[in-house]
C-alpha atoms as a PDB file:
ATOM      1  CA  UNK A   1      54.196  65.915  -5.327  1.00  0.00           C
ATOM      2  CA  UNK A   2      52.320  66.159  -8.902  1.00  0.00           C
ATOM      3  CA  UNK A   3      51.657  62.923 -10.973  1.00  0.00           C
ATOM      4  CA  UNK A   4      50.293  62.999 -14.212  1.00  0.00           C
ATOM      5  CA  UNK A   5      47.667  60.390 -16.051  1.00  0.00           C
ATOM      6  CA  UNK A   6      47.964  59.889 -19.727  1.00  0.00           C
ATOM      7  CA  UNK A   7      45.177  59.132 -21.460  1.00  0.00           C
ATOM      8  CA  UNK A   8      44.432  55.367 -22.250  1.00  0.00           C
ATOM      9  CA  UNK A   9      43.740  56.301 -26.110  1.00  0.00           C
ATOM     10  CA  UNK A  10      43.633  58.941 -28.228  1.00  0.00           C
ATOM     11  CA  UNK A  11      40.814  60.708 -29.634  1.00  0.00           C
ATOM     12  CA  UNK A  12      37.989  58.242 -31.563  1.00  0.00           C
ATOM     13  CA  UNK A  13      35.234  58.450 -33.440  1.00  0.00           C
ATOM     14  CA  UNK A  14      33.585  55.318 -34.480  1.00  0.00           C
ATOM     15  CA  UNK A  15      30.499  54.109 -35.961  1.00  0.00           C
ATOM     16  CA  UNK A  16      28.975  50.833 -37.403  1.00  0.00           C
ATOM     17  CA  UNK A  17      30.865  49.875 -40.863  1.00  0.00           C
ATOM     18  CA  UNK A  18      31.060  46.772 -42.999  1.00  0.00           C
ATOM     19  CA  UNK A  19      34.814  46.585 -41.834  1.00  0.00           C
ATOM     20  CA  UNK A  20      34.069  46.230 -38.314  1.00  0.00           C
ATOM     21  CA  UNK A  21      30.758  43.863 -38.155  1.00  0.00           C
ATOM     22  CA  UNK A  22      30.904  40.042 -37.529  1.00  0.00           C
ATOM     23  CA  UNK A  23      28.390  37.244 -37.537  1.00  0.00           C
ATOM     24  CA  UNK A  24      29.098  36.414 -33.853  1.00  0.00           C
ATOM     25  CA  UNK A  25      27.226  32.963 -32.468  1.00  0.00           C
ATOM     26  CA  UNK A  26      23.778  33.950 -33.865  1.00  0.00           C
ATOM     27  CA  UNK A  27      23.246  37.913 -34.706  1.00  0.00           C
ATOM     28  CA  UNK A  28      25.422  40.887 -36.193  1.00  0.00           C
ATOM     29  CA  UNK A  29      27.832  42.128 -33.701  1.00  0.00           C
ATOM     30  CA  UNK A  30      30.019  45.708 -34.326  1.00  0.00           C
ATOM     31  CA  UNK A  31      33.373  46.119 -32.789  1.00  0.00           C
ATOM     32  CA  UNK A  32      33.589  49.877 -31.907  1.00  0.00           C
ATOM     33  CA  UNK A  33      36.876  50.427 -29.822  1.00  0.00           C
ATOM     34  CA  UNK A  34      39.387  47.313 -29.811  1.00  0.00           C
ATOM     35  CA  UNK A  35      41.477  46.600 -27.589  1.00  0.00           C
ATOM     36  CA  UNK A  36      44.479  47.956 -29.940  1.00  0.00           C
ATOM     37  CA  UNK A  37      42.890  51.270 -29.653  1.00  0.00           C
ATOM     38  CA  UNK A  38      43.284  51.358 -25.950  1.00  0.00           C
ATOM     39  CA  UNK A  39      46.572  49.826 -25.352  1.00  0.00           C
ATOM     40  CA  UNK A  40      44.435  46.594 -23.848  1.00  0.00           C
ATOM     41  CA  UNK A  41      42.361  48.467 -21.234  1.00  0.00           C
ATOM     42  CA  UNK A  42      38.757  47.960 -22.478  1.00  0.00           C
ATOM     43  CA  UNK A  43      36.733  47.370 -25.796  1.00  0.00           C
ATOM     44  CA  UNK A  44      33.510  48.187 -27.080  1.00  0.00           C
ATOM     45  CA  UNK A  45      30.897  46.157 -28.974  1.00  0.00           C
ATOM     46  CA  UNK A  46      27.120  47.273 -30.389  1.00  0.00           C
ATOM     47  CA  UNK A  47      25.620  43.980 -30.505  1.00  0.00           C
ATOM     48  CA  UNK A  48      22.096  42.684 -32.149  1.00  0.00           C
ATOM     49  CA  UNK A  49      19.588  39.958 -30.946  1.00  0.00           C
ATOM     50  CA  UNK A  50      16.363  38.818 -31.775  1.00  0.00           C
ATOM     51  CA  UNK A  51      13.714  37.128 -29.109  1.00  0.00           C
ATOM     52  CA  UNK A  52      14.450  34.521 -26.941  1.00  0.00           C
ATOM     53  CA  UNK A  53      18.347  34.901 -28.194  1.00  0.00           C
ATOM     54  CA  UNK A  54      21.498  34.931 -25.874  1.00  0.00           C
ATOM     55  CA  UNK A  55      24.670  33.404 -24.781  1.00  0.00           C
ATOM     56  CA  UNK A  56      24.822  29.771 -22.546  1.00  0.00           C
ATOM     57  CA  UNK A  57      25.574  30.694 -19.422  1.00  0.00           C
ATOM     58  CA  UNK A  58      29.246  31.604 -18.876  1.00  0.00           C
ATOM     59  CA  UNK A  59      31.848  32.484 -16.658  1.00  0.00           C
ATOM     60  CA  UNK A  60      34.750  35.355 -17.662  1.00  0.00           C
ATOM     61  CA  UNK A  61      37.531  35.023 -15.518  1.00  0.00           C
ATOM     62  CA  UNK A  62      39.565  37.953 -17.089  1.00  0.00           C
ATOM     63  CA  UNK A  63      36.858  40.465 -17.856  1.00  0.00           C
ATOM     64  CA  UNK A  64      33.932  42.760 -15.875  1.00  0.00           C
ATOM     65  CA  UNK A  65      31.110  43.192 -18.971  1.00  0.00           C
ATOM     66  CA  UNK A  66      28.636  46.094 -18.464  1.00  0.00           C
ATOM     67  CA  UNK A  67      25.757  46.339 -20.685  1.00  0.00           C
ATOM     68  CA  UNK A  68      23.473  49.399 -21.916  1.00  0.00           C
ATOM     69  CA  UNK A  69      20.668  48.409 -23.834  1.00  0.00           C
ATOM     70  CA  UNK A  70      19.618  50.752 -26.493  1.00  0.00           C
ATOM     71  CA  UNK A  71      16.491  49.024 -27.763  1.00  0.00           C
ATOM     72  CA  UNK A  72      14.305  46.603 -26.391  1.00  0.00           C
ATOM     73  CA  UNK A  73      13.982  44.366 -23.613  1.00  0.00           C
ATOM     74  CA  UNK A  74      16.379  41.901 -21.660  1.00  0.00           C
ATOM     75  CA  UNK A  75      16.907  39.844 -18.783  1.00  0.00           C
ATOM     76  CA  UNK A  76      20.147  39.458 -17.550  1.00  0.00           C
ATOM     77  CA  UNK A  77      20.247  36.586 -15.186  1.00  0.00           C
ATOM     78  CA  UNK A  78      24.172  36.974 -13.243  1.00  0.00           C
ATOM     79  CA  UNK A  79      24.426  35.146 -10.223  1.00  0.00           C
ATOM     80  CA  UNK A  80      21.796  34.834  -8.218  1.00  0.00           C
ATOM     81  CA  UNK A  81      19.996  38.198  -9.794  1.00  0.00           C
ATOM     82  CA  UNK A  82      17.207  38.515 -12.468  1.00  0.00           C
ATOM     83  CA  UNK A  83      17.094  41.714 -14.222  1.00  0.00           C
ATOM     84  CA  UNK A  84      14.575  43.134 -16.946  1.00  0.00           C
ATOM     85  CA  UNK A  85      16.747  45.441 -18.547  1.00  0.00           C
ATOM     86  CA  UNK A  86      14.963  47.989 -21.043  1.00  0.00           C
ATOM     87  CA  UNK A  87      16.295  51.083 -23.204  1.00  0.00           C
ATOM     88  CA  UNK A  88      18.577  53.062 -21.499  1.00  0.00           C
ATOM     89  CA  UNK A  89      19.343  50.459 -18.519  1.00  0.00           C
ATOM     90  CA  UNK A  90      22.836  49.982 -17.527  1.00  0.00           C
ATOM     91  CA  UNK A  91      24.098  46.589 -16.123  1.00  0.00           C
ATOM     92  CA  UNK A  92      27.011  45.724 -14.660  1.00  0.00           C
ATOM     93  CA  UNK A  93      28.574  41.949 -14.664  1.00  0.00           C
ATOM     94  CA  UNK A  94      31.596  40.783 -12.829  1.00  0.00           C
ATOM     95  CA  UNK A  95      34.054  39.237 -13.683  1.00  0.00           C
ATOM     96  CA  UNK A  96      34.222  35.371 -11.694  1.00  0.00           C
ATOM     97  CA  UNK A  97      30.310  35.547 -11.889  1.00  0.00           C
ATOM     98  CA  UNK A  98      28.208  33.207 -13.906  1.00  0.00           C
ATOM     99  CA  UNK A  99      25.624  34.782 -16.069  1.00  0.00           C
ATOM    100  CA  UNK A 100      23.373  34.937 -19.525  1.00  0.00           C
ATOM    101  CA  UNK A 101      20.626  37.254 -20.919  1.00  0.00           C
ATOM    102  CA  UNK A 102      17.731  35.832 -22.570  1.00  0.00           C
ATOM    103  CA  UNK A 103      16.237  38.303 -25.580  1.00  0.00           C
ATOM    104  CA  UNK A 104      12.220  39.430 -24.421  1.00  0.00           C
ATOM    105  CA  UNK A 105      11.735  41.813 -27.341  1.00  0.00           C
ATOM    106  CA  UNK A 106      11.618  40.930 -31.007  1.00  0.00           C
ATOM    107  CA  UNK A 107      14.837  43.102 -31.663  1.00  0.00           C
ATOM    108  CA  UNK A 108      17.128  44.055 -29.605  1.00  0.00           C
ATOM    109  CA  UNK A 109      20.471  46.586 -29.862  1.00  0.00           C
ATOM    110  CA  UNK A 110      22.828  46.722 -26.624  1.00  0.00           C
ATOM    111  CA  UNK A 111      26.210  48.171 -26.041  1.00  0.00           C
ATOM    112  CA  UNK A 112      28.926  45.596 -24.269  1.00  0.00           C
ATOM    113  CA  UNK A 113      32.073  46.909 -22.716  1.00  0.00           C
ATOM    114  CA  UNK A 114      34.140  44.611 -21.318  1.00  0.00           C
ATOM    115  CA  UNK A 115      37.591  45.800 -19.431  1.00  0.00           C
ATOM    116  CA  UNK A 116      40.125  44.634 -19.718  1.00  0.00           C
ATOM    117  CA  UNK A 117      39.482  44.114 -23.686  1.00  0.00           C
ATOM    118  CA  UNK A 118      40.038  40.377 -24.909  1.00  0.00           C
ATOM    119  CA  UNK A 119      36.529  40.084 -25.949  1.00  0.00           C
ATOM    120  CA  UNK A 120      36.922  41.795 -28.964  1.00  0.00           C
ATOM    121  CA  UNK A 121      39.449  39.430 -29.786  1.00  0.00           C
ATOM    122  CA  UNK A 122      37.512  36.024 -28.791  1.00  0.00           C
ATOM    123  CA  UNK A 123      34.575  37.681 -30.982  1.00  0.00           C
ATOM    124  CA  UNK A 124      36.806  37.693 -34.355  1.00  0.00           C
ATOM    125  CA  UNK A 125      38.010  34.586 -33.567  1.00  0.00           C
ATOM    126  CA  UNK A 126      33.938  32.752 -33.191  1.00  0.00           C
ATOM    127  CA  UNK A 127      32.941  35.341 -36.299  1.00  0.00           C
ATOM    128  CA  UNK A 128      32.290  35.339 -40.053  1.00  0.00           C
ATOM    129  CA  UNK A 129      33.073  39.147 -41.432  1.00  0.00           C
ATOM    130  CA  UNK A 130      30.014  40.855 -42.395  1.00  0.00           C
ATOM    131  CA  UNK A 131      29.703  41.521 -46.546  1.00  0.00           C
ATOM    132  CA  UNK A 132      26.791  42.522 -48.478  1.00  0.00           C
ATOM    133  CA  UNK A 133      24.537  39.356 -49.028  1.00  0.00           C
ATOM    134  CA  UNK A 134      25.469  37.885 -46.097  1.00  0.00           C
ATOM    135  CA  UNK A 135      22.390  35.441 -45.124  1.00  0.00           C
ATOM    136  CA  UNK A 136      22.647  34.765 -41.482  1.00  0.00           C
ATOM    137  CA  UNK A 137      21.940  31.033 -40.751  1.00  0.00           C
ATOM    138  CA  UNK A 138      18.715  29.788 -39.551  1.00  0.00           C
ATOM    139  CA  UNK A 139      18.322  27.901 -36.139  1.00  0.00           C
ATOM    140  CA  UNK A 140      20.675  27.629 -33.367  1.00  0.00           C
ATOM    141  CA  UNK A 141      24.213  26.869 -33.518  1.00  0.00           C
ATOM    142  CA  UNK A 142      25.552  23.298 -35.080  1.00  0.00           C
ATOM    143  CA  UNK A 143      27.092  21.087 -32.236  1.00  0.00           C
ATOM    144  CA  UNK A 144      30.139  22.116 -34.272  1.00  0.00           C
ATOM    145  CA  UNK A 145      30.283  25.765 -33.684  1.00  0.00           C
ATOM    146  CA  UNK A 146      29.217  24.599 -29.923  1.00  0.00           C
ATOM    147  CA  UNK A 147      32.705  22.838 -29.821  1.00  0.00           C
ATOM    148  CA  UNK A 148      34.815  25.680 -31.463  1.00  0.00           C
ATOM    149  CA  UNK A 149      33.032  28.163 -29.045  1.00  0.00           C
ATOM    150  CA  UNK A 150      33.877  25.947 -26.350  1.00  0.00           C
ATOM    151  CA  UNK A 151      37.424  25.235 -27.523  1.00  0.00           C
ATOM    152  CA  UNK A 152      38.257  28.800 -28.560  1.00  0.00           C
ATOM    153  CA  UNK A 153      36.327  30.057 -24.944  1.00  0.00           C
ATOM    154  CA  UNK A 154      39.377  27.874 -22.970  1.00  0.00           C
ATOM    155  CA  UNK A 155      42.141  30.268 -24.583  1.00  0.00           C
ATOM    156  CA  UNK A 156      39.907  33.760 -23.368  1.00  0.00           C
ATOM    157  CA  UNK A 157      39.117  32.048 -19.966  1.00  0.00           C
ATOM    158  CA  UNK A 158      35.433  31.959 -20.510  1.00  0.00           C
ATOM    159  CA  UNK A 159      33.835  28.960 -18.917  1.00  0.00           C
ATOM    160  CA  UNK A 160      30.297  27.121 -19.335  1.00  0.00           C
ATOM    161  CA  UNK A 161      29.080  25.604 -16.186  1.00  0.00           C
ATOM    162  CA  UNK A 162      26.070  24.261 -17.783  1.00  0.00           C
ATOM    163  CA  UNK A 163      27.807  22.465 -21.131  1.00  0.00           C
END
C-alpha cells in the first residue's frame, strides 16, 4: 500500500512589505504566510512590541499559537505557567488555554504561527494598513477599539476571561 502527501502550499518566499503590515491593537504587525497561501492550514505573523505591551488575556478556541522571539525579552504567562522567553526561545500555546505575554524589553520582534490560520484574518479585520507617515497612536487602546476587539474576537472564537 503507498499513499502520497501533497504539500500544504507551494513554494514561498516572503518578507516584510508595506502591502502586508497592519497597525494591529498597539504595534506594527507583518502577515508573512496567510491562510490563502496554505489552503487554511496555518499562518504566519512577525509581530512588534514595545515594554510592558501585550494582549488581555485570551482564550483561542480554534487555534494552537507558537511563538519564537527574535529580539528581546518576554513573558508568556499560559495557564498556570510563567515563562521568560528571550531571542531564539520557542513557545508553544494551546489552543482552549488562557494566556498573555507582557513585553520586558524596550523592543521586541517575535514570530506567531498559529494553525489552523484564522488569525491572520481576525488581524486585518482589528488593523489599519501600514503607509508611509503612518503615526501610531499614543496610549492604550480607546474603550472603543476594546469593544470592536471584543465584538470582532466572538466571530474568531477568541475569548477574554478577564473583560
Amino acid at each position: 500500500m503507498t499513499f502520497e502527501q501533497k504539500s500544504i502550499a507551494d513554494f514561498m518566499h516572503r518578507g516584510i512589505t508595506e502591502e502586508n503590515t497592519y497597525f494591529f491593537l498597539n504595534d506594527f504587525t507583518s502577515i508573512l504566510v496567510s491562510g490563502e497561501d496554505t489552503n487554511g492550514v496555518f499562518c504566519v505573523l512577525h509581530c512588534n512590541g514595545k515594554k510592558d505591551g501585550g494582549p488581555p488575556l485570551h482564550v483561542h478556541e480554534l487555534e494552537d499559537e507558537t511563538f519564537y522571539v527574535l529580539v528581546g525579552e518576554i513573558t508568556f504567562f499560559i495557564g498556570d505557567h510563567t515563562i521568560l522567553a528571550k531571542a531564539g526561545d520557542y513557545v508553544f500555546a494551546p489552543r482552549g488555554i488562557p494566556h498573555t505575554f507582557k513585553v520586558r524589553s524596550e523592543n521586541t520582534q517575535f514570530i506567531v504561527t498559529a494553525y489552523p490560520s484564522g488569525f491572520d484574518q481576525f488581524v486585518k479585520e482589528l488593523s489599519v494598513p501600514f503607509n508611509k507617515g503612518f503615526n501610531k497612536p499614543i496610549g492604550p487602546p480607546s474603550d472603543e477599539k476594546l469593544q470592536k476587539l471584543i465584538e470582532v474576537s466572538k466571530k474568531y472564537k477568541i475569548s477574554y476571561p478577564n473583560l
